[in-house]
C-alpha atoms as a PDB file:
ATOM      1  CA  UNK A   1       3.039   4.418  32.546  1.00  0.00           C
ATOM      2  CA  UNK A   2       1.177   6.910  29.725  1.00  0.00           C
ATOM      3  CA  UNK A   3      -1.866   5.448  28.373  1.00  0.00           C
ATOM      4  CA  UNK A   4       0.128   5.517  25.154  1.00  0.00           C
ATOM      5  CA  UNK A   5       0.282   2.163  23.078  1.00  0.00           C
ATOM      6  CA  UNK A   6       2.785   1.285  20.660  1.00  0.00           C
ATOM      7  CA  UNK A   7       2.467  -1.484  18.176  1.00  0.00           C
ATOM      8  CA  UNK A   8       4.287  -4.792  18.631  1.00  0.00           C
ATOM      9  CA  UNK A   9       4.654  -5.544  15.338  1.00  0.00           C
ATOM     10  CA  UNK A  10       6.357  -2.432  13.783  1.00  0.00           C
ATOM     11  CA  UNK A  11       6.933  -0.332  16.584  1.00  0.00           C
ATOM     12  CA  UNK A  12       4.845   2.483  15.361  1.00  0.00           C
ATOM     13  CA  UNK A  13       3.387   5.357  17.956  1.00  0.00           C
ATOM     14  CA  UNK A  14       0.310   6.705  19.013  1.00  0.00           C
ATOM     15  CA  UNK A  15      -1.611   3.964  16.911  1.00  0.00           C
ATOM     16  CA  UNK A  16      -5.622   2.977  17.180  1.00  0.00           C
ATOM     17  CA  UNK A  17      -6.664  -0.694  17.275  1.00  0.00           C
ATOM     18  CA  UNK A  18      -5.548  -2.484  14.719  1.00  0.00           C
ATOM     19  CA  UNK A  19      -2.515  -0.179  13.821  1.00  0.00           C
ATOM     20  CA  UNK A  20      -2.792   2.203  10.833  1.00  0.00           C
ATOM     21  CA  UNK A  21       0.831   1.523  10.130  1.00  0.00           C
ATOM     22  CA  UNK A  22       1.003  -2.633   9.699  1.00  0.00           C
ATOM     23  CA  UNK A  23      -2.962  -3.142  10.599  1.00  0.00           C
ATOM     24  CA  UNK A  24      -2.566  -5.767  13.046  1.00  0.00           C
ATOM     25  CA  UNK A  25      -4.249  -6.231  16.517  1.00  0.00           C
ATOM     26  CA  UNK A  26      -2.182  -4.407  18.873  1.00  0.00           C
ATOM     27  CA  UNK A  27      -3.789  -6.059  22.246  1.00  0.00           C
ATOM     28  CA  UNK A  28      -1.448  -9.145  22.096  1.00  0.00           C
ATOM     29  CA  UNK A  29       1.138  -9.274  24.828  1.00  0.00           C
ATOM     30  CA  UNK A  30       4.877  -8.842  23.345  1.00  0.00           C
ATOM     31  CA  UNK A  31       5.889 -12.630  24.414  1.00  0.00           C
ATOM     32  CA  UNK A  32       2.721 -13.697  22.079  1.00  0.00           C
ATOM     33  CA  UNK A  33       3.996 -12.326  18.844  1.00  0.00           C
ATOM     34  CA  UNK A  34       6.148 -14.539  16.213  1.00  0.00           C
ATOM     35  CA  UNK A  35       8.727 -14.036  16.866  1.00  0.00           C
ATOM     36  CA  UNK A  36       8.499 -12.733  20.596  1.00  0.00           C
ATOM     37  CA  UNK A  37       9.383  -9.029  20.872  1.00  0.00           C
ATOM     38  CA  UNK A  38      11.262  -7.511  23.393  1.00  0.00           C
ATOM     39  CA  UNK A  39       9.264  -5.046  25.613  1.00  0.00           C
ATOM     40  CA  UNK A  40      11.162  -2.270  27.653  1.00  0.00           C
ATOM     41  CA  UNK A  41       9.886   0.257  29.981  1.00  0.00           C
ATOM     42  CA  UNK A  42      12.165   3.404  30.100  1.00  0.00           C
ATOM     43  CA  UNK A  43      12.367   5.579  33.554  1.00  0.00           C
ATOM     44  CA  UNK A  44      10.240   8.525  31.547  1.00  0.00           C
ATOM     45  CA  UNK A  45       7.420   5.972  30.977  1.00  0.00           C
ATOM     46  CA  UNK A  46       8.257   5.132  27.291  1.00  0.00           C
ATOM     47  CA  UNK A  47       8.231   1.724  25.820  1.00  0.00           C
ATOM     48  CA  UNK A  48      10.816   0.483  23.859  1.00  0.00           C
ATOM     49  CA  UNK A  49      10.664  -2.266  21.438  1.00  0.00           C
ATOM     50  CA  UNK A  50      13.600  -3.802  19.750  1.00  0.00           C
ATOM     51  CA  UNK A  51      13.791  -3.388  16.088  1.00  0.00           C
ATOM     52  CA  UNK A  52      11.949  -4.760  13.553  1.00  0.00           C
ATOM     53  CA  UNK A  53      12.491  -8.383  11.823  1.00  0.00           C
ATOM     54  CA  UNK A  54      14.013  -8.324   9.157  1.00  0.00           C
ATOM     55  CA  UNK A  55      13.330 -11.105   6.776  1.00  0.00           C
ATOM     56  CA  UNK A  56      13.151 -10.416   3.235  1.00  0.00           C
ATOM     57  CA  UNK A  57      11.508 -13.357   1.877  1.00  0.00           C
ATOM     58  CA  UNK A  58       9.162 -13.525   4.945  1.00  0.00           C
ATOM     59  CA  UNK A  59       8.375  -9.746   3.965  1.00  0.00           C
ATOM     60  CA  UNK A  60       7.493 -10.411   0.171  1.00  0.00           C
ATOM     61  CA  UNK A  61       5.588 -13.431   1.384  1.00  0.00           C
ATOM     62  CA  UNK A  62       2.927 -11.238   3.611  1.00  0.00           C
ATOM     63  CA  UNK A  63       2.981  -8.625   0.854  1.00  0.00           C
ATOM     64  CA  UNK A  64       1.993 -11.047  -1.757  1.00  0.00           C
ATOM     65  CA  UNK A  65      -0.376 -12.220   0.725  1.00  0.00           C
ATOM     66  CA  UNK A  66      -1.728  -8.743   1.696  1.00  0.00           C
ATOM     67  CA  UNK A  67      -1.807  -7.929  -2.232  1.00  0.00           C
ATOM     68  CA  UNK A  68      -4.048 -10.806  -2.862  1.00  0.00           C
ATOM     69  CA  UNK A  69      -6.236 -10.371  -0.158  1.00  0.00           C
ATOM     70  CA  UNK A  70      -7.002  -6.768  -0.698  1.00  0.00           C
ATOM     71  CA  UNK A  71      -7.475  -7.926  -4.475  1.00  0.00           C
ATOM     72  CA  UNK A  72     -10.091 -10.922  -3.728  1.00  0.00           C
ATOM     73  CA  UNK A  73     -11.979  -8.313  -1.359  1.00  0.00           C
ATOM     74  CA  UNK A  74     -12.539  -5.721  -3.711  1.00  0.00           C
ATOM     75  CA  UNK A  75     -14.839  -5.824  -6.174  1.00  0.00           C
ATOM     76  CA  UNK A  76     -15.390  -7.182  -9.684  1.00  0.00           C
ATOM     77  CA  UNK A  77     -16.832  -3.841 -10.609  1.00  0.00           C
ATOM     78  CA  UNK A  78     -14.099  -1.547  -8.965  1.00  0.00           C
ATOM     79  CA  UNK A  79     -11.368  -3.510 -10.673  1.00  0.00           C
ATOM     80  CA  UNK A  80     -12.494  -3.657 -13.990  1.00  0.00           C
ATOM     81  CA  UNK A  81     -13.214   0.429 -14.105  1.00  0.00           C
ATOM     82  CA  UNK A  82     -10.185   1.134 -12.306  1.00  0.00           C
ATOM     83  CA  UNK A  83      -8.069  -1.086 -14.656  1.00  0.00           C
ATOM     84  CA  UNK A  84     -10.176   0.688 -17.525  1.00  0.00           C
ATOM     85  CA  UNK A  85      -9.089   3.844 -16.398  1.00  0.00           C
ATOM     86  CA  UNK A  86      -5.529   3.149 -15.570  1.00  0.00           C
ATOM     87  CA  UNK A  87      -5.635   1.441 -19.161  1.00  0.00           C
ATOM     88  CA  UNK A  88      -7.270   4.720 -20.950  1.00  0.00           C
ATOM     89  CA  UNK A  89      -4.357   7.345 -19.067  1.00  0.00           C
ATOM     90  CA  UNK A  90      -1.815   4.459 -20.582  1.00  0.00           C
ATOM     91  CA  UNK A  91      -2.967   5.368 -24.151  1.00  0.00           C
ATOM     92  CA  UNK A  92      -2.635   8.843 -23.429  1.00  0.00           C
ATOM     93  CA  UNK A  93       0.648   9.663 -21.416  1.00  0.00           C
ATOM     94  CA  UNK A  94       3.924   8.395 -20.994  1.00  0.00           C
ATOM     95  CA  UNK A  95       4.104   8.046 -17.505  1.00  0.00           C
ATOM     96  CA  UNK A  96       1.757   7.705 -15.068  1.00  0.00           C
ATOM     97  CA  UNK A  97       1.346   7.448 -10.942  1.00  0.00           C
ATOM     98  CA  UNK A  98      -1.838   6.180  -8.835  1.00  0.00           C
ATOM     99  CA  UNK A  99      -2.726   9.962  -8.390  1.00  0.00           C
ATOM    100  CA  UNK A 100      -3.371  10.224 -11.749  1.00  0.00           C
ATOM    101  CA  UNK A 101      -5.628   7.155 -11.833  1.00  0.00           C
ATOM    102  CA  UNK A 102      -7.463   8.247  -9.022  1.00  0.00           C
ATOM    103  CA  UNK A 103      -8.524  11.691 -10.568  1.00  0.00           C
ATOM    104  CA  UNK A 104     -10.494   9.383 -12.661  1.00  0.00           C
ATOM    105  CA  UNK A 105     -12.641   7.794  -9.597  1.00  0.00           C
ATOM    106  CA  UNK A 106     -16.044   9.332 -10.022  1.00  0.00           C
ATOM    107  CA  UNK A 107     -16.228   6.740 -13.190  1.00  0.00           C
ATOM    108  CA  UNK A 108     -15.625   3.879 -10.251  1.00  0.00           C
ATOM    109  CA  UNK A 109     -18.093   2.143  -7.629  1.00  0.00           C
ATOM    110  CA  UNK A 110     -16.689   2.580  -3.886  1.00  0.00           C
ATOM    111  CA  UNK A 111     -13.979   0.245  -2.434  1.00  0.00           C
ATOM    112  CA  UNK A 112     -13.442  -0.980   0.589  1.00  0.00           C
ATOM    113  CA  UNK A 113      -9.971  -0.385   0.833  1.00  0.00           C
ATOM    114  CA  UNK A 114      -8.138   2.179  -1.264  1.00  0.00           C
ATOM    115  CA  UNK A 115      -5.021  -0.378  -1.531  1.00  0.00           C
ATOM    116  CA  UNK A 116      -7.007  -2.239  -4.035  1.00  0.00           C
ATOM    117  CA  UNK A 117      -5.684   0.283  -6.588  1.00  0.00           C
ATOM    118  CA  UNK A 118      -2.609  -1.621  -6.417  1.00  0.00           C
ATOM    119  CA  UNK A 119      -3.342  -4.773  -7.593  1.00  0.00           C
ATOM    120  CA  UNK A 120      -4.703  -2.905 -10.445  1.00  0.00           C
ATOM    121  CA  UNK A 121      -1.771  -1.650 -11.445  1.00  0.00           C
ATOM    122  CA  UNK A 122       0.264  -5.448 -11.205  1.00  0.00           C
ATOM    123  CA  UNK A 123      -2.408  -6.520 -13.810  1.00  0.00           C
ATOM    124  CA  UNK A 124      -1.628  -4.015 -16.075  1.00  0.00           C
ATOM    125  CA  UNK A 125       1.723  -4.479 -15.183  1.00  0.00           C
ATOM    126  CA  UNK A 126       1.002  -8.084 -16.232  1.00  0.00           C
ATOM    127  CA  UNK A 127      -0.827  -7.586 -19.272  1.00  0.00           C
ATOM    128  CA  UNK A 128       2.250  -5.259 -20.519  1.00  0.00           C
ATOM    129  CA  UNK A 129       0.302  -1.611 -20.642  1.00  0.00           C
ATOM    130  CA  UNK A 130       2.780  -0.446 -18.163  1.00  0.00           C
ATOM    131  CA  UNK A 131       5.937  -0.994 -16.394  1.00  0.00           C
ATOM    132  CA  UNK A 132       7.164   0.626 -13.304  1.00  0.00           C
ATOM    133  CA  UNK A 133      10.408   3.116 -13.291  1.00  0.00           C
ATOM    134  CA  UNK A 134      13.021   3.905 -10.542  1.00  0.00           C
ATOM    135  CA  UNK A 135      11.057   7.271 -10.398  1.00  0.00           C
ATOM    136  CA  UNK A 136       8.924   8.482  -6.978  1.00  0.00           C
ATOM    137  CA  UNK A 137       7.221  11.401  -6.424  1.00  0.00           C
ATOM    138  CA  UNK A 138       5.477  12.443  -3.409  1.00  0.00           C
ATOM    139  CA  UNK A 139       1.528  11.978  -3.258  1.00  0.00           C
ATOM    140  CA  UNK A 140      -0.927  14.664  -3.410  1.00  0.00           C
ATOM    141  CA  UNK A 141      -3.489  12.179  -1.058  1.00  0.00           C
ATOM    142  CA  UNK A 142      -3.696  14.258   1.968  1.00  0.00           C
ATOM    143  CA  UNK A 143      -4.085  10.761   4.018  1.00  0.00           C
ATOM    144  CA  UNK A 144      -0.874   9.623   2.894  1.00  0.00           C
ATOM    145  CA  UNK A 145       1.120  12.535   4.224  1.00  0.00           C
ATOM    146  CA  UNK A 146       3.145  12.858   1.269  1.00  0.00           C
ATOM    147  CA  UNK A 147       4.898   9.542   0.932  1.00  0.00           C
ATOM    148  CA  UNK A 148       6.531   8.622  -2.121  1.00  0.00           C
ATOM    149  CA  UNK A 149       4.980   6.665  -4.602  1.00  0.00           C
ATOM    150  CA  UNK A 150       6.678   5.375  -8.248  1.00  0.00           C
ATOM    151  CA  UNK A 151       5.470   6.468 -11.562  1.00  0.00           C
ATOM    152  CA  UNK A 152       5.111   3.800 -14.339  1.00  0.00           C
ATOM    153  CA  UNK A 153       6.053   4.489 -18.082  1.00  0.00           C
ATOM    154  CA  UNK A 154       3.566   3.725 -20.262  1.00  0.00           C
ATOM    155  CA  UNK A 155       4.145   0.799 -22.858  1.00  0.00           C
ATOM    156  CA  UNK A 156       0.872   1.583 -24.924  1.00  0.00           C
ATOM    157  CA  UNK A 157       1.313   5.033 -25.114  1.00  0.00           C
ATOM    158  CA  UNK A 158       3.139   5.269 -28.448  1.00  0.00           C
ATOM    159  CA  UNK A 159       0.915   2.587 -29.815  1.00  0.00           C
ATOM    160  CA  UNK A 160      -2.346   5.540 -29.423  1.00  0.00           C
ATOM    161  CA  UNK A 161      -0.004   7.550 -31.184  1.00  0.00           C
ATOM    162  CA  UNK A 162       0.690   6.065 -34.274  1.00  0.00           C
ATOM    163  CA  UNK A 163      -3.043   4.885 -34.840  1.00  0.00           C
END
């Protein structure tokens, strides 16, 4: 067997410990996980996993969950100037996507976790500066090879305008 390890939550390949895909501790033995995975060992030496769960209320539940505890983690002072600078590029454009906000980071203190950008973005979605649209483009982060992310309209914007 390759000294390969493959994750027995999400399947992913060629992962560290936890796994930079779902970050969970991939050291647990298949028959430990909820709900038990099943583990097979192919005649070239590759490990198959079945497929993922798929349970969409279960998979808003530990995103609502991740969301808040990436939110409590960060801090008071990295929220507040992120959401100030989200809330400044809301005056000024119409639409808007996390690359944009982080071009403004040298105003911010460090983070622990560069996720905590998105809660940032739910409470301006929640205090009605922006709202998101059915439009994705693909990153500019290096680390996030390109993935789509969504671009929000801004519901201030106007309002700068006509002051």
């Amino acid at each position: 067997m390759s000294d390969a390890r493959v994750c027995v939550y999400c399947g992913g390949d060629g992962i560290t410990n936890p796994c930079l895909f779902c970050r969970k501790e991939i050291d647990v033995a298949p028959e430990l996980t909820d709900p038990p995975v099943l583990r097979l060992e192919l005649a070239d030496g590759r490990i198959y996993f079945d497929p993922p769960l798929l349970d969409a209320a279960r998979a808003r539940d530990e995103r609502d969950q991740a969301i808040g505890s990436v939110e409590a983690n960060a801090s008071e002072e990295f929220k507040v100037a992120a959401l100030s600078s989200l809330h400044e590029l809301a005056l000024e454009r119409a639409m808007l996507c996390a690359d944009d906000v982080w071009l403004m980071r040298s105003k911010w203190p460090p983070t622990h976790d560069k996720r905590a950008l998105g809660p940032v973005f739910l409470t301006a979605k929640r205090n009605r500066w922006i709202e998101p649209t059915d439009t994705f483009k693909p990153t500019a982060q290096v680390a996030r090879h390109a993935i789509p992310i969504r671009y929000w309209r801004s519901l201030i914007q106007r309002l700068a305008h006509n002051e």
